[in-house]
N, C-alpha and C. Protein backbone atom coordinates (compact mmCIF):
# COMPACT_ATOMS: atom_id res chain seq x y z
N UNK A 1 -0.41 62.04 14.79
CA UNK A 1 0.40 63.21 15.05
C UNK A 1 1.60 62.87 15.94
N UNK A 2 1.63 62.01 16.81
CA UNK A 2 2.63 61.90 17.53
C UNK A 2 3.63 60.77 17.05
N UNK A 3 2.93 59.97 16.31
CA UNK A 3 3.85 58.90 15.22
C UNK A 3 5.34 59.74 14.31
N UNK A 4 4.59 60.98 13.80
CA UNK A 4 5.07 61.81 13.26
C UNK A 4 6.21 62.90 14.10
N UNK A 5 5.75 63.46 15.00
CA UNK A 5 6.28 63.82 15.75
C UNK A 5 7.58 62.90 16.42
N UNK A 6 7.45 61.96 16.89
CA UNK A 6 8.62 60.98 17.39
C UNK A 6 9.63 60.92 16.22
N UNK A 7 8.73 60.22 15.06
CA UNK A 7 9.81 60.37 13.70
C UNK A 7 10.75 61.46 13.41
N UNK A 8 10.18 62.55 13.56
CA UNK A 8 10.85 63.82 12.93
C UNK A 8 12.24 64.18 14.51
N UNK A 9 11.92 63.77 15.42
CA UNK A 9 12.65 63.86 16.50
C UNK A 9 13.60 62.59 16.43
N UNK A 10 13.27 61.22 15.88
CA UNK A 10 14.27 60.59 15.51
C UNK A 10 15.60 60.92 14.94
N UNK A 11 14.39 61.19 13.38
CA UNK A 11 15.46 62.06 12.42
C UNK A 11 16.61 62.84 12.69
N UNK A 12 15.63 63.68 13.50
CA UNK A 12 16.77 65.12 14.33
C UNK A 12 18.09 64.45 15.06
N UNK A 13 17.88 63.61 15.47
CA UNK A 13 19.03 62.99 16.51
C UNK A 13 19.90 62.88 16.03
N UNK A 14 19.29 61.51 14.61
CA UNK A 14 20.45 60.91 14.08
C UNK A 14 20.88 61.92 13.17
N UNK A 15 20.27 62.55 12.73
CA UNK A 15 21.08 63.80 11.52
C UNK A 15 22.18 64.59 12.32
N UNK A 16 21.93 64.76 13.43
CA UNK A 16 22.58 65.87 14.12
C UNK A 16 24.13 65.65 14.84
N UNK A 17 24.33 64.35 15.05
CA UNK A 17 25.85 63.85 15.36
C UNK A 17 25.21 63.42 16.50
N UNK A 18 24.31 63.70 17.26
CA UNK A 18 24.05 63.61 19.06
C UNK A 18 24.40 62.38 19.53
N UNK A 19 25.00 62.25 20.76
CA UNK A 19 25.77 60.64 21.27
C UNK A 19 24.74 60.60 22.29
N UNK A 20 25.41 59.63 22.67
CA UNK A 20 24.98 59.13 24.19
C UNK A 20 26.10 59.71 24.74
N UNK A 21 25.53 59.50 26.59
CA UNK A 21 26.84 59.87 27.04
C UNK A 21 27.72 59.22 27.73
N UNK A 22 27.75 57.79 27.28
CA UNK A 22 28.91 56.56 27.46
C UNK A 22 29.97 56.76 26.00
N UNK A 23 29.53 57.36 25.30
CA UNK A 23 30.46 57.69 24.66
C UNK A 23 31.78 58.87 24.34
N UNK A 24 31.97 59.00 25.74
CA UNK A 24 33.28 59.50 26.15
C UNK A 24 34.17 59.73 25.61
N UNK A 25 35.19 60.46 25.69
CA UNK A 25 36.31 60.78 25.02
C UNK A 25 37.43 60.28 25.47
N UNK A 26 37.99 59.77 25.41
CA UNK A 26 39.16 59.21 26.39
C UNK A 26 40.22 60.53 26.27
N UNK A 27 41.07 60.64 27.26
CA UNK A 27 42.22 61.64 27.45
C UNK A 27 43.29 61.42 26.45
N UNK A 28 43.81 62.24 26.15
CA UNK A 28 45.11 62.26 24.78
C UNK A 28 46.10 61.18 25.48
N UNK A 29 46.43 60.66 26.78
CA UNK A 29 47.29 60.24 27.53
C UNK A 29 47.05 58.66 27.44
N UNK A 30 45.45 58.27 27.48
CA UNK A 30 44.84 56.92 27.22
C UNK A 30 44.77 56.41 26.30
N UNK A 31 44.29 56.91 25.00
CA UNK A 31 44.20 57.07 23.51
C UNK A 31 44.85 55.95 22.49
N UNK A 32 46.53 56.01 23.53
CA UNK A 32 47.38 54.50 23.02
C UNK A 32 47.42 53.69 24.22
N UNK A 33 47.29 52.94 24.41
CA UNK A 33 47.80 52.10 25.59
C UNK A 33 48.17 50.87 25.04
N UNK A 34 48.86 50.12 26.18
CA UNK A 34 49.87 48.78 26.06
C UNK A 34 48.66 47.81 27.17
N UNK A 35 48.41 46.80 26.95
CA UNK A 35 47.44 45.64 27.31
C UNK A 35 48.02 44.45 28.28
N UNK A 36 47.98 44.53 29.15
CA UNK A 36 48.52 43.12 29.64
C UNK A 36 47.74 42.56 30.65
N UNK A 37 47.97 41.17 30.45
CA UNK A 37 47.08 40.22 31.13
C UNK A 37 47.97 38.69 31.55
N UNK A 38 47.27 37.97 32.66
CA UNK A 38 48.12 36.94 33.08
C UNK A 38 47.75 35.79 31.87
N UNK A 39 46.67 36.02 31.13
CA UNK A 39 46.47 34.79 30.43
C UNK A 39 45.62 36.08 29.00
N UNK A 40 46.42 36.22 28.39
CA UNK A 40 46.09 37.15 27.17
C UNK A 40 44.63 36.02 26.04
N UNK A 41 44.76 35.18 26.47
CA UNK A 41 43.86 34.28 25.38
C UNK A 41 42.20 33.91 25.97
N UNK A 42 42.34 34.78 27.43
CA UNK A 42 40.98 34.01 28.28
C UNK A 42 39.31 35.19 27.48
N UNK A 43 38.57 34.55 27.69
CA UNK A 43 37.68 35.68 27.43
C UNK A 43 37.42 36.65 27.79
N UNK A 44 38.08 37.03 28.44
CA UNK A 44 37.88 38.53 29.17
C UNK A 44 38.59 39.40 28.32
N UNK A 45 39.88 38.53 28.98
CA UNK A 45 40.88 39.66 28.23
C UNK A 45 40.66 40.05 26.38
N UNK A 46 40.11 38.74 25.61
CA UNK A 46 39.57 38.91 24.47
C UNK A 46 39.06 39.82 24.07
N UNK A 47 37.85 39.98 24.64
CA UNK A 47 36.76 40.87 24.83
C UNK A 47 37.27 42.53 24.94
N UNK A 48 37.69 42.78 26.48
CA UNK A 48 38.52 44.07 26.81
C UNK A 48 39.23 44.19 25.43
N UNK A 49 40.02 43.32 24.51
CA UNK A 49 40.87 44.49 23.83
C UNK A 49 40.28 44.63 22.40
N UNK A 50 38.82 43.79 22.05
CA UNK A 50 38.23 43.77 20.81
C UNK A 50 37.09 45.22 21.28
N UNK A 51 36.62 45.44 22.75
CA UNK A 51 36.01 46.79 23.17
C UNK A 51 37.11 47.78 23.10
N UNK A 52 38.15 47.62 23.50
CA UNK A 52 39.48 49.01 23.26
C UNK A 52 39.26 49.04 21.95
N UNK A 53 39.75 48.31 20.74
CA UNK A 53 39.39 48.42 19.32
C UNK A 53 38.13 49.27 18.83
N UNK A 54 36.99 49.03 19.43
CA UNK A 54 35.74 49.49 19.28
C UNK A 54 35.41 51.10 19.67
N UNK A 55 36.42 51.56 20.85
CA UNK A 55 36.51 52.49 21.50
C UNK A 55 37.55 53.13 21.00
N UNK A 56 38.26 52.78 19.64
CA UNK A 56 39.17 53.73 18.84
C UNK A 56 40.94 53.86 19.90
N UNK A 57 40.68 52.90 20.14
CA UNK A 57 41.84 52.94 21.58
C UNK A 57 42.82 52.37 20.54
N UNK A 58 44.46 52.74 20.66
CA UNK A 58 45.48 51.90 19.68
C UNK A 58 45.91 51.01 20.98
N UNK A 59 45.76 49.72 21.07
CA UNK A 59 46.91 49.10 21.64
C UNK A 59 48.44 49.01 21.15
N UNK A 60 49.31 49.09 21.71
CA UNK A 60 50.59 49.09 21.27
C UNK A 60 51.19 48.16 21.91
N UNK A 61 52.50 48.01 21.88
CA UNK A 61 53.73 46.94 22.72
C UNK A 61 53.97 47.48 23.88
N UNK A 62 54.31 47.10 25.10
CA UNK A 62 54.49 47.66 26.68
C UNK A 62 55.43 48.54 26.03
N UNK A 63 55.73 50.07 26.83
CA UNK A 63 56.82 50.86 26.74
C UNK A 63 56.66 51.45 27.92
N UNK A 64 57.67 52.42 28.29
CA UNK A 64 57.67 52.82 29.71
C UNK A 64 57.28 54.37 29.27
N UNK A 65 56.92 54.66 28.25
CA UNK A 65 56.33 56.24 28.02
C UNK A 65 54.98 56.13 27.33
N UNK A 66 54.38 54.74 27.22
CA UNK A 66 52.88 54.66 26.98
C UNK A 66 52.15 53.95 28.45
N UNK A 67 50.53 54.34 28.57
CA UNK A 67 50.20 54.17 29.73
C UNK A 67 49.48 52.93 29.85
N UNK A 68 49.63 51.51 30.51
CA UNK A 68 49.22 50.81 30.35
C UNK A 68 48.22 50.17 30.82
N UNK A 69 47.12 49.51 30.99
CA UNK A 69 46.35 48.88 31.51
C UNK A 69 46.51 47.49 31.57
N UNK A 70 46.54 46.76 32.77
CA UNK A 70 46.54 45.46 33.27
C UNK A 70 45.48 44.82 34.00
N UNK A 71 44.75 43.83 33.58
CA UNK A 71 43.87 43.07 34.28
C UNK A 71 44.50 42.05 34.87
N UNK A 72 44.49 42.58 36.12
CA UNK A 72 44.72 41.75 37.31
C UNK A 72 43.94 40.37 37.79
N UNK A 73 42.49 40.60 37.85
CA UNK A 73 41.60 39.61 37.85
C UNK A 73 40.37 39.51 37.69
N UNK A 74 39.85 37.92 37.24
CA UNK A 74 38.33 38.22 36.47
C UNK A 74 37.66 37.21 37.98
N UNK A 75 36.44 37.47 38.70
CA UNK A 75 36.40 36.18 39.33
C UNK A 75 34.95 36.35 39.21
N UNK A 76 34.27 34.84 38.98
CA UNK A 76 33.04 34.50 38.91
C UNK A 76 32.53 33.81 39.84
N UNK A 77 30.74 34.17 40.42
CA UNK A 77 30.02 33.80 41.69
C UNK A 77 29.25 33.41 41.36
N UNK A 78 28.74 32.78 42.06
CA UNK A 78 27.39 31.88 41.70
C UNK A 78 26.40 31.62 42.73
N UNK A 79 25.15 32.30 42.99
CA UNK A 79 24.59 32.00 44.53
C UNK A 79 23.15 31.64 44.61
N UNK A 80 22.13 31.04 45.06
CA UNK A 80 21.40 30.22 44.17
C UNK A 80 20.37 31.14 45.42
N UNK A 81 19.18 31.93 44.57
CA UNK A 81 18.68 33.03 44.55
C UNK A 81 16.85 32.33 44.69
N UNK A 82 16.43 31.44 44.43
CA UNK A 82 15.02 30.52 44.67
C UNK A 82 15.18 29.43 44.79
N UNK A 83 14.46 28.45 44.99
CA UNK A 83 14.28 26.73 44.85
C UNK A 83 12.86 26.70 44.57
N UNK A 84 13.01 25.44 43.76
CA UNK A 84 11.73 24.99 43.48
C UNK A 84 11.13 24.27 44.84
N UNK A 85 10.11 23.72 44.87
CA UNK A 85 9.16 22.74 45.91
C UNK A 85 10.37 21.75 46.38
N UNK A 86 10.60 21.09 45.44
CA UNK A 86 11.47 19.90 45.48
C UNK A 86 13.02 20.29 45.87
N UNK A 87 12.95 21.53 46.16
CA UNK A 87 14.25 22.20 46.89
C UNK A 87 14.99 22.06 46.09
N UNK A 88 15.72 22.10 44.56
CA UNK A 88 16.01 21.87 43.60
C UNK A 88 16.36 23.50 43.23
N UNK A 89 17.30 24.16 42.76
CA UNK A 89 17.61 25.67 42.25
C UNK A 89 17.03 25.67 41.39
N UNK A 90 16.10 26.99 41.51
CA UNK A 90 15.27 27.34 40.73
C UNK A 90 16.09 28.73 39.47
N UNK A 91 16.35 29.37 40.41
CA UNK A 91 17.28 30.86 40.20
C UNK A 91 18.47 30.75 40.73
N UNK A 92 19.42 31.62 39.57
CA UNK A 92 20.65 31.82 40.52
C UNK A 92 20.68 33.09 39.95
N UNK A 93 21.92 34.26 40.70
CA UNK A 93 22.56 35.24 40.77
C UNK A 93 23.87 34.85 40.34
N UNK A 94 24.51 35.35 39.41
CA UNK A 94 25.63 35.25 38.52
C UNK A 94 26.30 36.67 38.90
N UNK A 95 27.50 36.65 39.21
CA UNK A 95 28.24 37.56 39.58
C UNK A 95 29.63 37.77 39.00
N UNK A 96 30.05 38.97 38.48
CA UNK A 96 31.53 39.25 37.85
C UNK A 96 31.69 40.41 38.15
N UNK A 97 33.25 39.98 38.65
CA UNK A 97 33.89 41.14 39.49
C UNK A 97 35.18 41.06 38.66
N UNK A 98 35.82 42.24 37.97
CA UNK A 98 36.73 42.24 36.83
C UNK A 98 37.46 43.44 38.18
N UNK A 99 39.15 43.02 37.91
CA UNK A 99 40.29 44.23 38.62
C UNK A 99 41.30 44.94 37.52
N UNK A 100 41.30 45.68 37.82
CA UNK A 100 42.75 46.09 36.80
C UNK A 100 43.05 47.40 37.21
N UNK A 101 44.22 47.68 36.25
CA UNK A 101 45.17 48.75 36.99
C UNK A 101 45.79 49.72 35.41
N UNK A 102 45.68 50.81 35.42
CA UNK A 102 45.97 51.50 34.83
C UNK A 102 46.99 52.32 35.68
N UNK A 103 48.46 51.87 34.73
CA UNK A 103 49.82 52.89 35.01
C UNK A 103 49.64 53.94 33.60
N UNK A 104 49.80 54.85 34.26
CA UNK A 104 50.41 56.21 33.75
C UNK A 104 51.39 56.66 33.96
N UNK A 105 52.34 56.57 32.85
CA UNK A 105 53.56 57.35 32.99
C UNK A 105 53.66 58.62 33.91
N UNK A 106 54.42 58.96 34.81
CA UNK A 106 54.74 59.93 35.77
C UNK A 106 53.03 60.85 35.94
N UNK A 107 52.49 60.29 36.47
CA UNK A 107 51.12 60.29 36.94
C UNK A 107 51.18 59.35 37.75
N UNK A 108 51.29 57.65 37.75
CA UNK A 108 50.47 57.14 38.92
C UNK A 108 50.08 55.90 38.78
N UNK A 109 49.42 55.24 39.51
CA UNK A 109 48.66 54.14 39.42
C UNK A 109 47.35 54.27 39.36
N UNK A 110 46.57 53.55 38.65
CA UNK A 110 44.72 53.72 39.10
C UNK A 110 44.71 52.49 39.18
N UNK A 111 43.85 51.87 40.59
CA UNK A 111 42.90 50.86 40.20
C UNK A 111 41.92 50.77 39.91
N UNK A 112 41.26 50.11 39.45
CA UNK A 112 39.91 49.98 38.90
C UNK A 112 39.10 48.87 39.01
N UNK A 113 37.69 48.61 39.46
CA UNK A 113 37.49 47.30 39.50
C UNK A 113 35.97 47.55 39.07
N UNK A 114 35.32 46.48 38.75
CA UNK A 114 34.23 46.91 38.10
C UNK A 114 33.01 45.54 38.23
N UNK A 115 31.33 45.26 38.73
CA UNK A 115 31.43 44.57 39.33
C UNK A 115 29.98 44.29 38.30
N UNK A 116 29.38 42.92 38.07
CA UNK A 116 28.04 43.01 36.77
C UNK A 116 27.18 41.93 37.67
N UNK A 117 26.27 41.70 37.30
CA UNK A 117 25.40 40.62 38.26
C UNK A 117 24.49 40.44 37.47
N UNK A 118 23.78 39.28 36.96
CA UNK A 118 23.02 38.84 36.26
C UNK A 118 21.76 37.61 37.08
N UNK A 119 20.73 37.57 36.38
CA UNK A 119 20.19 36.36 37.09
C UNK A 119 19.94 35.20 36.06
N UNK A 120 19.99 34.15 36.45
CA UNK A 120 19.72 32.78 35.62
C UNK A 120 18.96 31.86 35.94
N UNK A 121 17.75 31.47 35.16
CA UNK A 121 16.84 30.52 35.78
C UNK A 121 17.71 29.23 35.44
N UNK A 122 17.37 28.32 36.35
CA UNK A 122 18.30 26.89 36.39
C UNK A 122 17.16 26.18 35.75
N UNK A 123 17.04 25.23 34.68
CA UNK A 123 16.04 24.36 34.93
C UNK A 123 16.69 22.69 34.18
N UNK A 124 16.82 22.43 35.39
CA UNK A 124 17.44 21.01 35.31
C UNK A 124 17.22 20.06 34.15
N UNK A 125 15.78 20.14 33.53
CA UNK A 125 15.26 19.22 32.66
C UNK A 125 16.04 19.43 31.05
N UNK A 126 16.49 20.67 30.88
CA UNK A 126 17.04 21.24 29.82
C UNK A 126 18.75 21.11 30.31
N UNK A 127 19.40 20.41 30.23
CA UNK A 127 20.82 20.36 30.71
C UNK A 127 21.38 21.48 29.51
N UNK A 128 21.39 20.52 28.06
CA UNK A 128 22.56 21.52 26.90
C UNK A 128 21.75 22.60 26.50
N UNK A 129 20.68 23.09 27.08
CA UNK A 129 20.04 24.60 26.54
C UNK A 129 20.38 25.16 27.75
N UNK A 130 20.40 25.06 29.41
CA UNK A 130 20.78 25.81 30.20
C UNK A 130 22.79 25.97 30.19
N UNK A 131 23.35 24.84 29.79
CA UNK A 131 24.76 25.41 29.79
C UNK A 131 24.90 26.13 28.11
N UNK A 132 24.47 26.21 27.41
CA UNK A 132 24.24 27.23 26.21
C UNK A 132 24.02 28.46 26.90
N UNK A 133 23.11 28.53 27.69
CA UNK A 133 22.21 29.92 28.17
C UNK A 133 23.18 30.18 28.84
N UNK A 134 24.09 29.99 29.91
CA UNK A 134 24.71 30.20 30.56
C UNK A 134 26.19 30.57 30.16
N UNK A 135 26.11 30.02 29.08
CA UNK A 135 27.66 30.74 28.49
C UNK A 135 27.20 31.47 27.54
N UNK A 136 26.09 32.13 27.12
CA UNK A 136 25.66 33.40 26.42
C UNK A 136 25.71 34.62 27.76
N UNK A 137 24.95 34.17 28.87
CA UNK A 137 25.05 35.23 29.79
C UNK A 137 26.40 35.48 30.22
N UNK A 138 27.16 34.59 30.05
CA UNK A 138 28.78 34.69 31.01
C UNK A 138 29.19 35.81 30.02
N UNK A 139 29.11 35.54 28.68
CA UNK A 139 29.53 36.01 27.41
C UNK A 139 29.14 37.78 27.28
N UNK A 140 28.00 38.03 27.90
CA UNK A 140 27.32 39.60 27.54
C UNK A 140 27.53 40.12 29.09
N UNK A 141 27.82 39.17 30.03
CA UNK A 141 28.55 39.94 31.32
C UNK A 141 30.03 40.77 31.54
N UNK A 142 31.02 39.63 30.61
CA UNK A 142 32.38 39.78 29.76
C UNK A 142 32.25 41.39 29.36
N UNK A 143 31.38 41.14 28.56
CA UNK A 143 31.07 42.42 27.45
C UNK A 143 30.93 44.07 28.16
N UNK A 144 29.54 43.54 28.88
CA UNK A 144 29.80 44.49 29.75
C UNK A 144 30.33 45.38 30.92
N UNK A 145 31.43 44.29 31.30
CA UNK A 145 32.15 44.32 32.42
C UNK A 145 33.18 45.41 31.72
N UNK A 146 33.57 44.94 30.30
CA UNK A 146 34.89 45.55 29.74
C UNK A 146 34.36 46.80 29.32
N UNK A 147 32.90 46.99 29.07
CA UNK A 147 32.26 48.62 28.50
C UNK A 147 32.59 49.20 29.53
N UNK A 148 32.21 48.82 31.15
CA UNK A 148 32.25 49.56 32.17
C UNK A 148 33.60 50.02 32.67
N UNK A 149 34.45 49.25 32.30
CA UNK A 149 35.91 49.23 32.50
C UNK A 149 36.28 50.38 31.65
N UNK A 150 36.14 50.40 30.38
CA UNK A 150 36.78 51.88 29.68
C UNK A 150 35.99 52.87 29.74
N UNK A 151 34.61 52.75 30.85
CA UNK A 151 34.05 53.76 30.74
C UNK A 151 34.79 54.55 32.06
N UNK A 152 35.45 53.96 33.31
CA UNK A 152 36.12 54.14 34.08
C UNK A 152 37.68 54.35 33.64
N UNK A 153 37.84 54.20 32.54
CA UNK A 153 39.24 54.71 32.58
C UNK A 153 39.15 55.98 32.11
N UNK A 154 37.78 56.54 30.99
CA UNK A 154 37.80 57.51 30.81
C UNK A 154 37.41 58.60 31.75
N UNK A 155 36.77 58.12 32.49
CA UNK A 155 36.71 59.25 33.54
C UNK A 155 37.63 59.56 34.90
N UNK A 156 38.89 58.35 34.23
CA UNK A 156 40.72 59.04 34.91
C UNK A 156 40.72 60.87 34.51
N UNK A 157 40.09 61.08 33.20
CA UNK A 157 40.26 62.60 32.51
C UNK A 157 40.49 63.45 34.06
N UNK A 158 39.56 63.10 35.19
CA UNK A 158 39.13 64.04 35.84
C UNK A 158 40.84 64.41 36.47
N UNK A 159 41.38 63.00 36.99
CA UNK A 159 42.26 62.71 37.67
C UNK A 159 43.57 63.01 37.01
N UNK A 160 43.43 62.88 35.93
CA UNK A 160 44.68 63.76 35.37
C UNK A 160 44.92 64.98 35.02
N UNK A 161 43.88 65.43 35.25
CA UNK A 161 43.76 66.76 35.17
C UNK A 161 44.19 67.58 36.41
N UNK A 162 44.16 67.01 37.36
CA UNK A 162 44.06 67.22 38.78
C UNK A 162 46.00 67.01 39.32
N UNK A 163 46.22 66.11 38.59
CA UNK A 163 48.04 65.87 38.94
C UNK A 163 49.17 66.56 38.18
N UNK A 164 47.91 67.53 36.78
CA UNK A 164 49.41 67.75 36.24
C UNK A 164 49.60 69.36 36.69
């Protein structure tokens, strides 16, 4: 009965349009934006504008009547979180701290910064499976750094609402 029950409440969900609620609307003002970065080819910035794509966002060419977003900076930490016996890192704490700045035409500046933390077991004996592992985690930190990032620009809505 409750197999059934869950199913039919599945069903309901997906039949029904129902979102989550990271799936936000962005403001008519955000909708197009212009992209810039000090190094347009790094993975971050990759990432950020293949998630704008994903998020129905148009990037366009800089103009001074579209509102732009700029990533200022990506910086990565590293802080070693256990040791084994042999005093050897056992664990580390992986840290990404992403900055950027959203201009709005005669509105303003926003900054924005957005911060992800992961943990990683170290294990020395595995060298090319832990730097594999480690640039998969760098890779889904990226990812989510840039979800969190347009999930913060969409909730500028509040703030523009508030200036005009």
């Amino acid at each position: 009965m409750l197999k059934k029950l869950s199913l039919i409440c599945v069903l309901f969900l997906t039949a029904c349009g129902w979102h989550f609620k990271n799936n936000e609307q962005f403001p008519e003002e955000l909708r197009t934006l212009s992209f810039e970065s000090a190094d347009q080819y790094s993975d971050m910035s990759r990432i950020l504008r293949n998630q704008m794509l994903l998020s129905n966002i148009q990037i366009v060419p800089k103009s001074t009547n579209v509102a732009n977003l700029r990533l200022n900076a990506t910086e990565s930490e590293s802080r070693v979180a256990s040791v084994f016996k042999q005093a050897r890192e056992a664990e580390k704490i992986l840290s990404l701290t992403v900055k950027a700045t959203v201009t709005i035409p005669n509105k303003g500046i926003y900054p924005i910064e957005t911060s992800v933390h992961r943990t990683f077991f170290d294990d020395s004996r595995a060298a090319l499976a832990k730097s594999e592992e480690q640039e998969s985690i760098q890779r889904q930190m990226y990812e989510q750094a840039s979800r969190q990032l347009l999930i913060k620009v969409a909730g500028l809505q509040k703030e523009l609402a508030n200036t005009k």
